[in-house]
N, C-alpha and C. Protein backbone atom coordinates (compact mmCIF):
# COMPACT_ATOMS: atom_id res chain seq x y z
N UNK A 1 135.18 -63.13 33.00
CA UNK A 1 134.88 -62.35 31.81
C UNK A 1 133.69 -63.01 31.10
N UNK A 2 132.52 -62.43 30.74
CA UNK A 2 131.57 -62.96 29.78
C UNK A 2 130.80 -61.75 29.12
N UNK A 3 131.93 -61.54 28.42
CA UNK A 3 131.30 -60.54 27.15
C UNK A 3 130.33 -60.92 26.25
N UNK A 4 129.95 -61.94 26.22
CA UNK A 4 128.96 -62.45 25.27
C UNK A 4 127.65 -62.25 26.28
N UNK A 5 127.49 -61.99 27.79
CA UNK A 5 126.39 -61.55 28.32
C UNK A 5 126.47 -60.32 29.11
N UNK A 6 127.38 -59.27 28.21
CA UNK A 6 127.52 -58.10 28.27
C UNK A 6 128.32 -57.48 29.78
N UNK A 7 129.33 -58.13 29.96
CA UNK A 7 130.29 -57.33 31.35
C UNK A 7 131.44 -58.18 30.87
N UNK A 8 132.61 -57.34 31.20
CA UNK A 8 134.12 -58.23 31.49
C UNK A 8 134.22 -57.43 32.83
N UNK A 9 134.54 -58.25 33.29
CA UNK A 9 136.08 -57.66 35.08
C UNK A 9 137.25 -57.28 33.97
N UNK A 10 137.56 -56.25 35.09
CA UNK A 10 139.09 -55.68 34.47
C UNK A 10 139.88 -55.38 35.45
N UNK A 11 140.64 -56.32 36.26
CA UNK A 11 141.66 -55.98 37.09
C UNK A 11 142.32 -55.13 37.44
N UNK A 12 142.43 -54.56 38.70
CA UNK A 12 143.60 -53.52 39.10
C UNK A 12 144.68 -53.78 38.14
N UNK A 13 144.91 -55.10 38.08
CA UNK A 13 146.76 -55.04 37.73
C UNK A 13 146.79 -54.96 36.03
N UNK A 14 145.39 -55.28 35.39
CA UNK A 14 145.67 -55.32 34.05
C UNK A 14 145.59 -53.52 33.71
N UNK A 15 144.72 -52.81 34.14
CA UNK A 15 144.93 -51.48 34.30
C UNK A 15 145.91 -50.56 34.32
N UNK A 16 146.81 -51.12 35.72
CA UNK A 16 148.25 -50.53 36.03
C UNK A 16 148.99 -51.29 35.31
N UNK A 17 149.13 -52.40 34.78
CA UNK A 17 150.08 -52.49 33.68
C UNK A 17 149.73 -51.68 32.45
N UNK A 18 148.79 -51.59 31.98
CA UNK A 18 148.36 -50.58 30.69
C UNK A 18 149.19 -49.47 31.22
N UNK A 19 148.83 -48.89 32.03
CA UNK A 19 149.16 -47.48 32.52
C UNK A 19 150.95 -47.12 32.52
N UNK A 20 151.32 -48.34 33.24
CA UNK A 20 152.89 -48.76 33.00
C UNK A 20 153.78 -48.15 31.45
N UNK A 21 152.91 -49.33 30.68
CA UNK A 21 153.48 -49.36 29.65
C UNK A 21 153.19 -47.69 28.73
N UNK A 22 152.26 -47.55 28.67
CA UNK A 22 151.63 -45.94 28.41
C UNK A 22 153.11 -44.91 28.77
N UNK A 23 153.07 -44.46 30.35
CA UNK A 23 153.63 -43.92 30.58
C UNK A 23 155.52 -44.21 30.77
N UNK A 24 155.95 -45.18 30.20
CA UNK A 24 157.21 -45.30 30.19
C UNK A 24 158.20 -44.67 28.89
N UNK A 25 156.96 -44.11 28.31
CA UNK A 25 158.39 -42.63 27.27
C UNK A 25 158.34 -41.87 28.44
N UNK A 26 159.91 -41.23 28.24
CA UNK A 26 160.29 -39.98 29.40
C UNK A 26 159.62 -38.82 29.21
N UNK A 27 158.57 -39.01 27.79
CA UNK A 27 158.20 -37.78 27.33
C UNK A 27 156.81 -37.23 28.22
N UNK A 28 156.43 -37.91 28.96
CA UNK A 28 155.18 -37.49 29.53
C UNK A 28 154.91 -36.57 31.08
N UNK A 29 154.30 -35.85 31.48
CA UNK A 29 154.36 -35.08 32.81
C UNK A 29 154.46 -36.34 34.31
N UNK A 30 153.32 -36.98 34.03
CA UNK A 30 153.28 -37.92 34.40
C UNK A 30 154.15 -38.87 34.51
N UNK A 31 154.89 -39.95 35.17
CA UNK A 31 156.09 -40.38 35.64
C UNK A 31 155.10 -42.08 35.75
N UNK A 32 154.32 -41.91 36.84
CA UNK A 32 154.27 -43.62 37.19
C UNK A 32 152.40 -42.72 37.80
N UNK A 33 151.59 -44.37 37.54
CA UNK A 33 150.21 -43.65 37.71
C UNK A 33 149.67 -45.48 38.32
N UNK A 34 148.87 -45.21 39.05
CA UNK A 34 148.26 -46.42 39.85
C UNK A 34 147.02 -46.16 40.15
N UNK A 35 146.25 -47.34 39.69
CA UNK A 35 144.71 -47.15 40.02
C UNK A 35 144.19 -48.34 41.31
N UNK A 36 143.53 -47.80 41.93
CA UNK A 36 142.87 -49.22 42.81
C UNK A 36 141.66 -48.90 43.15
N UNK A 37 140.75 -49.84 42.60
CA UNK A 37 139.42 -49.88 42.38
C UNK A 37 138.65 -50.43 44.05
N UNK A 38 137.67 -50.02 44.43
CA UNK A 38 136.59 -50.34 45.80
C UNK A 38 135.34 -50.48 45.47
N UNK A 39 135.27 -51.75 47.02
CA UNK A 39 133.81 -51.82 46.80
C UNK A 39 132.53 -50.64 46.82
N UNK A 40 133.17 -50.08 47.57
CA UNK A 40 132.02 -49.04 47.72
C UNK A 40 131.94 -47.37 46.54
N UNK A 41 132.54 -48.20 45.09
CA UNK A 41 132.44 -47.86 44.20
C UNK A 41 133.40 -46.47 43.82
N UNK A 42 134.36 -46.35 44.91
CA UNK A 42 135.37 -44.99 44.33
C UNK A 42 136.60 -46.16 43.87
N UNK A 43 137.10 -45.14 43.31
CA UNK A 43 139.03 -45.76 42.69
C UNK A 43 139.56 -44.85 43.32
N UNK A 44 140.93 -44.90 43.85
CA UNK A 44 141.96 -44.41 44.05
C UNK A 44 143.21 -44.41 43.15
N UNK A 45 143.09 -42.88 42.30
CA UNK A 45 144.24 -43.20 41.85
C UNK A 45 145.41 -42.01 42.37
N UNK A 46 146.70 -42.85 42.16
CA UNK A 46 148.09 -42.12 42.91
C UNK A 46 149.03 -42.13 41.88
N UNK A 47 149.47 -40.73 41.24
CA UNK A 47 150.28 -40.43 40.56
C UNK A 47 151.29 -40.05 41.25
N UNK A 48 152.59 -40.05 40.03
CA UNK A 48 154.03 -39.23 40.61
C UNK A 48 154.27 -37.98 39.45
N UNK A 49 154.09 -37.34 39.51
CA UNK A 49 154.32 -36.15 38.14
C UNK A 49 155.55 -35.31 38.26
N UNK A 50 155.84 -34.94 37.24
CA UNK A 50 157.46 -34.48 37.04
C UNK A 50 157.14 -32.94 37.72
N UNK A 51 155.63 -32.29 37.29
CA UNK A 51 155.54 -30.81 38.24
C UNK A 51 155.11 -30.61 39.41
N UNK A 52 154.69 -31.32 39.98
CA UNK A 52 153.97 -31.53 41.38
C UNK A 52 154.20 -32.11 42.40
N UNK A 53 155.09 -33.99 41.55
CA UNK A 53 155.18 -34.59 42.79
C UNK A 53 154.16 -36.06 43.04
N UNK A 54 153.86 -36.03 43.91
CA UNK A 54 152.82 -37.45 44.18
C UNK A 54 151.43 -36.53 44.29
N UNK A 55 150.43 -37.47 43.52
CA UNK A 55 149.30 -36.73 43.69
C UNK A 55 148.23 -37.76 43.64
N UNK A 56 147.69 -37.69 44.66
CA UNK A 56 146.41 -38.79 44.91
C UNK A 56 145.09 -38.11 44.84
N UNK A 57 144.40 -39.01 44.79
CA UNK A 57 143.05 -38.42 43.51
C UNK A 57 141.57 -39.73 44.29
N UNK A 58 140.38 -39.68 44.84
CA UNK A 58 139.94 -40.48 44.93
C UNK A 58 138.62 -40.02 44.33
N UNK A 59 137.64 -41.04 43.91
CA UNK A 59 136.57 -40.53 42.31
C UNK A 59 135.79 -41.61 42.24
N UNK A 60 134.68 -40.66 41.82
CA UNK A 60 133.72 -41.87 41.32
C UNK A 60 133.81 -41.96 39.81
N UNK A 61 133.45 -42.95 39.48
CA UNK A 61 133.28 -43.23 37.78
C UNK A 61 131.96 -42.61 37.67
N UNK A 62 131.34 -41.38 36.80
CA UNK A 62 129.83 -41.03 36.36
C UNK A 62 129.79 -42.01 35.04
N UNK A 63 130.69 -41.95 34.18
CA UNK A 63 130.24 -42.25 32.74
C UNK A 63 131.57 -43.04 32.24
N UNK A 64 130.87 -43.80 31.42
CA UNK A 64 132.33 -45.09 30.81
C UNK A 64 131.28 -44.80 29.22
N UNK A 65 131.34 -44.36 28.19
CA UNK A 65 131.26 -45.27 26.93
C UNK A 65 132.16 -45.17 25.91
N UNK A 66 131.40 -46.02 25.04
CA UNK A 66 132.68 -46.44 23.77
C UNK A 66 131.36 -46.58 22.75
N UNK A 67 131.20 -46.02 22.06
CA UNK A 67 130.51 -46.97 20.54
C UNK A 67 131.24 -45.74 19.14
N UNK A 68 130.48 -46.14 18.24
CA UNK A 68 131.13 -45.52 16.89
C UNK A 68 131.39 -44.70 17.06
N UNK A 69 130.76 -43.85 17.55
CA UNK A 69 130.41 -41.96 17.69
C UNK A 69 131.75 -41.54 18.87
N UNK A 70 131.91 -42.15 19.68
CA UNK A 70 132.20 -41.83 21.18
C UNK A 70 132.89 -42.43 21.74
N UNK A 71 133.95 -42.21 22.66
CA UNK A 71 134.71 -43.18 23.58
C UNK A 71 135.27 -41.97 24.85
N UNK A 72 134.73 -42.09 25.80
CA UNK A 72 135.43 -41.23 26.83
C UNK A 72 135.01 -41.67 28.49
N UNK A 73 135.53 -41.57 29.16
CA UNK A 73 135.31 -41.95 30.63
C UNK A 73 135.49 -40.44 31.09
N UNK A 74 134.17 -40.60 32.39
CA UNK A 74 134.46 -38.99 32.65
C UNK A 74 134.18 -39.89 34.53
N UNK A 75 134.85 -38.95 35.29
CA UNK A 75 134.71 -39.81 36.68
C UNK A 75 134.75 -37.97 37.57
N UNK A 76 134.09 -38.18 38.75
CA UNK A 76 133.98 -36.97 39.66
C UNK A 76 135.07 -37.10 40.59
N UNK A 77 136.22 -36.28 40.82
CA UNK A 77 136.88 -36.21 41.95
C UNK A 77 136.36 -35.54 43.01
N UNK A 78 136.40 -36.62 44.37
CA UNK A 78 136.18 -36.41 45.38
C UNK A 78 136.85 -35.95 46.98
N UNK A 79 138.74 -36.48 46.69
CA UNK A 79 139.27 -36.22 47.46
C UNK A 79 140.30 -36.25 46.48
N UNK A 80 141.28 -34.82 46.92
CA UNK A 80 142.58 -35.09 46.73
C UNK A 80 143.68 -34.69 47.17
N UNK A 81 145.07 -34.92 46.95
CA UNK A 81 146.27 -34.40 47.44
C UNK A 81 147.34 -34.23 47.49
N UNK A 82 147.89 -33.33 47.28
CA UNK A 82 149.49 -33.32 46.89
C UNK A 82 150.32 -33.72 48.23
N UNK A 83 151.08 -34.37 48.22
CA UNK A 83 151.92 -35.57 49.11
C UNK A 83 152.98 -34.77 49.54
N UNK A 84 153.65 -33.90 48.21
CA UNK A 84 155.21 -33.62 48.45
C UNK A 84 155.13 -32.28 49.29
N UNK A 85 154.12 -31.76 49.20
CA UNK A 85 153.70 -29.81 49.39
C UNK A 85 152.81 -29.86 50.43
N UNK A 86 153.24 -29.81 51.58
CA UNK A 86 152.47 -29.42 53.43
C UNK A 86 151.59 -28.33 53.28
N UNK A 87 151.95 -27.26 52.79
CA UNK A 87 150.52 -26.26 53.16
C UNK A 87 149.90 -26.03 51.78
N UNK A 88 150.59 -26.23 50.53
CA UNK A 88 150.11 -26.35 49.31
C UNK A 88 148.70 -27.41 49.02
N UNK A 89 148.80 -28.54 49.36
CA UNK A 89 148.38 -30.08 49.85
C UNK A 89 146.64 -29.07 50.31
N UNK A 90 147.16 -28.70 51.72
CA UNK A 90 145.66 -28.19 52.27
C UNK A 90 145.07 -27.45 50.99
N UNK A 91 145.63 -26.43 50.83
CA UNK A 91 145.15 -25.50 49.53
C UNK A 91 144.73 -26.26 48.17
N UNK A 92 145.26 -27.18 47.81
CA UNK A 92 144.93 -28.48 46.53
C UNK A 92 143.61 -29.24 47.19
N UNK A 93 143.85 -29.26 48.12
CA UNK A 93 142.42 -30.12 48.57
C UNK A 93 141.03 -29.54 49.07
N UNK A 94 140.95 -28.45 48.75
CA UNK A 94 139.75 -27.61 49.03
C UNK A 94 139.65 -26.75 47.24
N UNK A 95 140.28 -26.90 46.37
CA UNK A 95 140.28 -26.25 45.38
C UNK A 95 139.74 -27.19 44.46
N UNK A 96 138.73 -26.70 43.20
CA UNK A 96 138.25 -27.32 42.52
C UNK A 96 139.84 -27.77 41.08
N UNK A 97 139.56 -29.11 40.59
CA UNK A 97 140.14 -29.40 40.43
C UNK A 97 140.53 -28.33 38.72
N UNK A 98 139.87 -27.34 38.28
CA UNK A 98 139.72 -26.72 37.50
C UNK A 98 140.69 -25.48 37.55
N UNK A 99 140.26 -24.94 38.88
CA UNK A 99 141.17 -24.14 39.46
C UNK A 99 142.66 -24.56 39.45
N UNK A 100 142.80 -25.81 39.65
CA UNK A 100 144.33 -26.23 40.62
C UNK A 100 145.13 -26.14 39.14
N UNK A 101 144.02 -26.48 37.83
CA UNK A 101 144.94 -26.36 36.29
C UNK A 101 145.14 -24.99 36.06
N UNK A 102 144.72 -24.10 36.16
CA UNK A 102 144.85 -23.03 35.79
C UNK A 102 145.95 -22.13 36.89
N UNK A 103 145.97 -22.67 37.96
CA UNK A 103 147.03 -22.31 38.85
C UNK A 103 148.39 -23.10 38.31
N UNK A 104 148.51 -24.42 38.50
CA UNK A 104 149.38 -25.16 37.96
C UNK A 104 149.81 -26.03 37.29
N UNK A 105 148.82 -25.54 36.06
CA UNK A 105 148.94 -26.10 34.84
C UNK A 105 148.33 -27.33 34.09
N UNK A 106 148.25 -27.86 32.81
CA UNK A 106 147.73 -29.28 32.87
C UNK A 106 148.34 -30.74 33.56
N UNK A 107 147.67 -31.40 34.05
CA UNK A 107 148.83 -32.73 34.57
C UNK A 107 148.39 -34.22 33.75
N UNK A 108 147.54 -33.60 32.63
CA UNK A 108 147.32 -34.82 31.72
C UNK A 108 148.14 -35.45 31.00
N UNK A 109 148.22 -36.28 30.37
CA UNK A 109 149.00 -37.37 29.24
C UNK A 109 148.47 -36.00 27.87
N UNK A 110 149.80 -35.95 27.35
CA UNK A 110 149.66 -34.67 26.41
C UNK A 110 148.86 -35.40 25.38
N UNK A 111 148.94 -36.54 24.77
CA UNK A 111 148.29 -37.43 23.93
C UNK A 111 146.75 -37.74 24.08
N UNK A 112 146.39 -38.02 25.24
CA UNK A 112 145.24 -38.32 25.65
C UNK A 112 144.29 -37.20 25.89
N UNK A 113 143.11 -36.77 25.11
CA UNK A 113 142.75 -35.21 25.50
C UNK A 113 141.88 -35.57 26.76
N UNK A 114 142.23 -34.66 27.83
CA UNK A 114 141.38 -34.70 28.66
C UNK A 114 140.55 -32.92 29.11
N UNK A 115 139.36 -33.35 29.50
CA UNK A 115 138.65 -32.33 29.88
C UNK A 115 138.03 -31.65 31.66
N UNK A 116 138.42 -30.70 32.04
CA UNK A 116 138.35 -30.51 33.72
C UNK A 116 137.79 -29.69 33.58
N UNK A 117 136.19 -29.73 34.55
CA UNK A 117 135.49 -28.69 34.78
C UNK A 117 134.97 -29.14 35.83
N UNK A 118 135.18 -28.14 36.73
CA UNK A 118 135.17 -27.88 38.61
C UNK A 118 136.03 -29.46 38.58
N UNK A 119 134.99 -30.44 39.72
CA UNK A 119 136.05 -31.95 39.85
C UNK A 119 135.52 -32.54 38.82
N UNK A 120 134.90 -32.52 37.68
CA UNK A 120 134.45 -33.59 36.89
C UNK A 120 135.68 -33.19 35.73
N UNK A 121 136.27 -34.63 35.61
CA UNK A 121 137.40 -34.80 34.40
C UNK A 121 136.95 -36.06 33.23
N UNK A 122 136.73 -35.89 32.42
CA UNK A 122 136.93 -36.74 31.61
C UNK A 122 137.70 -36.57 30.47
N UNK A 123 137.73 -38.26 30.12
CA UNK A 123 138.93 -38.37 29.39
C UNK A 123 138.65 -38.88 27.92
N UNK A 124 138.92 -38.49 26.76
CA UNK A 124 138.76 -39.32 25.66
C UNK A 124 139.47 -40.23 25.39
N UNK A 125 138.94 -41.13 25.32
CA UNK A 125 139.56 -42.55 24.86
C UNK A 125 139.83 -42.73 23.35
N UNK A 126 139.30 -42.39 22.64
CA UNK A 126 139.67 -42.48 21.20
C UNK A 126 141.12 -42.51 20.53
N UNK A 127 141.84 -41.76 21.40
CA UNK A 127 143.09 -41.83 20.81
C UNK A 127 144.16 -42.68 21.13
N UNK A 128 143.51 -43.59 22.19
CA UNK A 128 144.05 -44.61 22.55
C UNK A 128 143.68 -45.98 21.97
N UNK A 129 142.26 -45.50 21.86
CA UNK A 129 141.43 -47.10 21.02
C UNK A 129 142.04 -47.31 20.03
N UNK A 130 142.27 -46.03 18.86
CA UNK A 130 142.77 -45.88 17.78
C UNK A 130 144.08 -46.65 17.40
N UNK A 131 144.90 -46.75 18.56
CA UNK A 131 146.35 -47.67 18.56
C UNK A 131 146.12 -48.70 18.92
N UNK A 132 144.75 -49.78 19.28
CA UNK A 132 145.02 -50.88 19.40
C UNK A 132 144.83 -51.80 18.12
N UNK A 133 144.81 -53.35 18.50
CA UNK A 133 144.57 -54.43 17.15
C UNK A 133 143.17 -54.27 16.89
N UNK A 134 142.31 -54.10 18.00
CA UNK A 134 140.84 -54.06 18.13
C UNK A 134 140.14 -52.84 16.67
N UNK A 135 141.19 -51.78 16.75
CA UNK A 135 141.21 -50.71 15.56
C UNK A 135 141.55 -51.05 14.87
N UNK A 136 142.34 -52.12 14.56
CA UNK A 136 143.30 -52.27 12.90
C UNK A 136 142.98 -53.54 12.14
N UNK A 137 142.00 -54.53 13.21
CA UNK A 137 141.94 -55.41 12.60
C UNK A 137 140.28 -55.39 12.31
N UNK A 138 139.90 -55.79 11.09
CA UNK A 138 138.71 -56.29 10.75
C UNK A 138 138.18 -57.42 10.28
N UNK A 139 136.75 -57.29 10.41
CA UNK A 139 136.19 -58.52 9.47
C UNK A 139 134.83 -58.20 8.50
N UNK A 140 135.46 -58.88 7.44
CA UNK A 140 134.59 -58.46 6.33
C UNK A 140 134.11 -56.69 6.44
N UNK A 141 135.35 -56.08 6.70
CA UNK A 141 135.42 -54.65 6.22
C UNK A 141 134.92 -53.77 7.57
N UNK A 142 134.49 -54.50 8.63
CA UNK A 142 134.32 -53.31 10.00
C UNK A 142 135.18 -53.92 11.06
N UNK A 143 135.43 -52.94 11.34
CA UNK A 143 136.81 -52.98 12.35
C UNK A 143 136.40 -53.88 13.84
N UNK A 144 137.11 -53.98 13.87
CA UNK A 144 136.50 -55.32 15.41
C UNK A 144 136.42 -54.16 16.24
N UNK A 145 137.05 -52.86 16.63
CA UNK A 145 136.39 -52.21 17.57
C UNK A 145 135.06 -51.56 17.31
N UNK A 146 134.78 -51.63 16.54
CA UNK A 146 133.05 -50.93 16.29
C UNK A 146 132.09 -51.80 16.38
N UNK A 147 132.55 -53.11 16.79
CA UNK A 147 131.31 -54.45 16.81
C UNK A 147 131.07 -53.93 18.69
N UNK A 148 132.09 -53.67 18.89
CA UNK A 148 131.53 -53.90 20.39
C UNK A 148 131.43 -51.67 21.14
N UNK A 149 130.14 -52.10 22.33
CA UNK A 149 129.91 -51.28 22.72
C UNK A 149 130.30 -51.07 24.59
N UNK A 150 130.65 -49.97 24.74
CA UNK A 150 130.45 -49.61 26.04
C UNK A 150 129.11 -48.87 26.54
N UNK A 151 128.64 -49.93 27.98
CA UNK A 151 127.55 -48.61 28.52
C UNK A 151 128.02 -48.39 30.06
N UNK A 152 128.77 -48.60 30.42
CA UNK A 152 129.09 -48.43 31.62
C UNK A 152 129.79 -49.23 32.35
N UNK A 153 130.94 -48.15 33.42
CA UNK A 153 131.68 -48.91 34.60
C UNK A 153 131.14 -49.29 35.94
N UNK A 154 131.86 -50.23 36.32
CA UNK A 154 131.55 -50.34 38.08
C UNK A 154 132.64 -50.60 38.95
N UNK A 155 133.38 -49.95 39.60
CA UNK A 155 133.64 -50.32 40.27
C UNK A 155 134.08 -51.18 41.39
N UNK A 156 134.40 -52.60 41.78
CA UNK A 156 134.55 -53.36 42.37
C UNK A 156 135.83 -53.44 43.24
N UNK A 157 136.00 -54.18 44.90
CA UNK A 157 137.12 -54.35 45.45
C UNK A 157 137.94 -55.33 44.22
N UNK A 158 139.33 -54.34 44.06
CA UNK A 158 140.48 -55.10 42.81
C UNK A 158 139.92 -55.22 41.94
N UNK A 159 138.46 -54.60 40.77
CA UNK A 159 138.37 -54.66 39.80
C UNK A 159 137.66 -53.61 39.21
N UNK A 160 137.14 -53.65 37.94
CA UNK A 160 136.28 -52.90 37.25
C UNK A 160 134.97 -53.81 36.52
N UNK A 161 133.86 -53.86 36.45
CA UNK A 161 132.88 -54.27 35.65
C UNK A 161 132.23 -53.31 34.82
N UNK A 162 132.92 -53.84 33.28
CA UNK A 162 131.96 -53.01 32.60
C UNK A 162 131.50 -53.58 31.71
N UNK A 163 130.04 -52.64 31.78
CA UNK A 163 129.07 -53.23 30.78
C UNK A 163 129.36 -52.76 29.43
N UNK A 164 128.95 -54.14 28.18
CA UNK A 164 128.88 -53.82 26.95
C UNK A 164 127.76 -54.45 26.24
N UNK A 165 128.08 -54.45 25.08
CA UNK A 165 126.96 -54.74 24.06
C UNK A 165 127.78 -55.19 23.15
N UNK A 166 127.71 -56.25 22.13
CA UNK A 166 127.86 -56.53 21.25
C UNK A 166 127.20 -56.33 20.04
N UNK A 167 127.18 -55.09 19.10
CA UNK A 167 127.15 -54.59 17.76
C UNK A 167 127.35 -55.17 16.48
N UNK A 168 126.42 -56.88 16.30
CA UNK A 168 126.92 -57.31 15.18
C UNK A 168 126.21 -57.03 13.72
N UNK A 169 127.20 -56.46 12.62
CA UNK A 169 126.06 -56.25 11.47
C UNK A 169 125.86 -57.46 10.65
N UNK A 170 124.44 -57.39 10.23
CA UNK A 170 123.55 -57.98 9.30
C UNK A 170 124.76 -58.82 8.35
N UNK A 171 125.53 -58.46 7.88
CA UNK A 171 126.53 -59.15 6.92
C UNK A 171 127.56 -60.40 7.83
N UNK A 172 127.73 -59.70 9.10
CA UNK A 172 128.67 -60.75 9.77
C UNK A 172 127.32 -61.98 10.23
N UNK A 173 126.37 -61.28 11.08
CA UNK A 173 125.26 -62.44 11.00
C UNK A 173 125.43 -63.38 10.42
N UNK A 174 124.53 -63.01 8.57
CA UNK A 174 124.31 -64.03 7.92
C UNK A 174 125.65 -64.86 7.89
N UNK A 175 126.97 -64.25 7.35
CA UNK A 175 127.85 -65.19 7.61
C UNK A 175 128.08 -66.28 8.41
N UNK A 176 127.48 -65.99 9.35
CA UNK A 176 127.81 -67.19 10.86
C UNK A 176 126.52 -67.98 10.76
N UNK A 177 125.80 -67.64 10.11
CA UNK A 177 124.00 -68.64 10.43
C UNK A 177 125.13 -69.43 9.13
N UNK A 178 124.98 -69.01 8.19
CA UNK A 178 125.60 -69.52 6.91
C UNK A 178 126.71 -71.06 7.47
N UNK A 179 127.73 -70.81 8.34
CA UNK A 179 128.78 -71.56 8.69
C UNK A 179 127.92 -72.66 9.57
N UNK A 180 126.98 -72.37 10.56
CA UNK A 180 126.30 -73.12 11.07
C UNK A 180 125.27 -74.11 10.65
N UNK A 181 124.39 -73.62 9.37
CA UNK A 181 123.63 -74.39 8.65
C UNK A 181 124.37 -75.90 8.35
């Protein structure tokens, strides 16, 4: 991790534990969700959903950001497939993933808004940022999640690299030259 020269790694497993903990109210469509990240820059992710069944999904990441304005990951599906359903499965995997909602419904986290048009899905993050400490805690009056920025994911075998930026204002500055003098 060296966020101070703009990338952290983010582990398969720190991911799928997020995801874990997320999806363990009974209240969600979604059941159990697993991501596994490659070198050659797709993720695989494999859901279990309460309407469908097992559903595997493989994607590129197009877009990762986060700053004041914005927080959403939008990624292109490239392959996919329903596990439990033999001739359904063929028919899911030649259908845009736009289509397959409007045939059978949304299979998102009802909380999390997400958006599907043809295979490109993205997801807003905001309403998730919104529940962490990163949102609730501040200094000298701006929230520690608005100091830092997202510009992009990558992909890696067992990880994620993403780039950021660090957003510090003029007031936290002087403070710290101030402590250092």
């Amino acid at each position: 991790m060296d966020i101070m020269n703009g990338s952290i790694s983010v582990p398969d497993s720190v991911i799928n534990d997020a995801l874990e903990h997320r999806l363990s109210k009974e209240e969600y469509n979604i059941k159990t969700m697993t991501v596994a990240s490659h070198e050659n820059g797709k993720i695989d992710i494999k859901a279990d959903t309460r309407k469908l069944g097992r559903i595997e999904f493989s994607c590129l990441i197009e877009d990762m950001v986060h700053n004041t304005d914005d927080s959403h990951l939008t990624f292109k599906v490239k392959e996919r497939a329903l596990k439990d359903h033999g001739l359904a499965s063929w028919f899911f995997s030649r259908m845009s993933l736009s289509m397959v909602q409007d045939l059978f419904g949304k299979i998102e986290v009802e909380d999390i808004p997400t958006t599907i048009k043809g295979n490109r899905v993205t997801v807003d993050l905001k309403p998730v940022l919104e529940n962490t400490e990163l949102a609730t805690t501040e200094l000298r009056g701006h929230r520690l999640l608005d100091l830092f920025r997202v510009e992009s994911a990558t992909p890696h075998e067992g990880y994620i690299t993403v780039q950021t930026k660090v957003d510090v204002p003029d007031d936290i500055k002087e403070m710290a030259l101030n402590v250092l003098r």
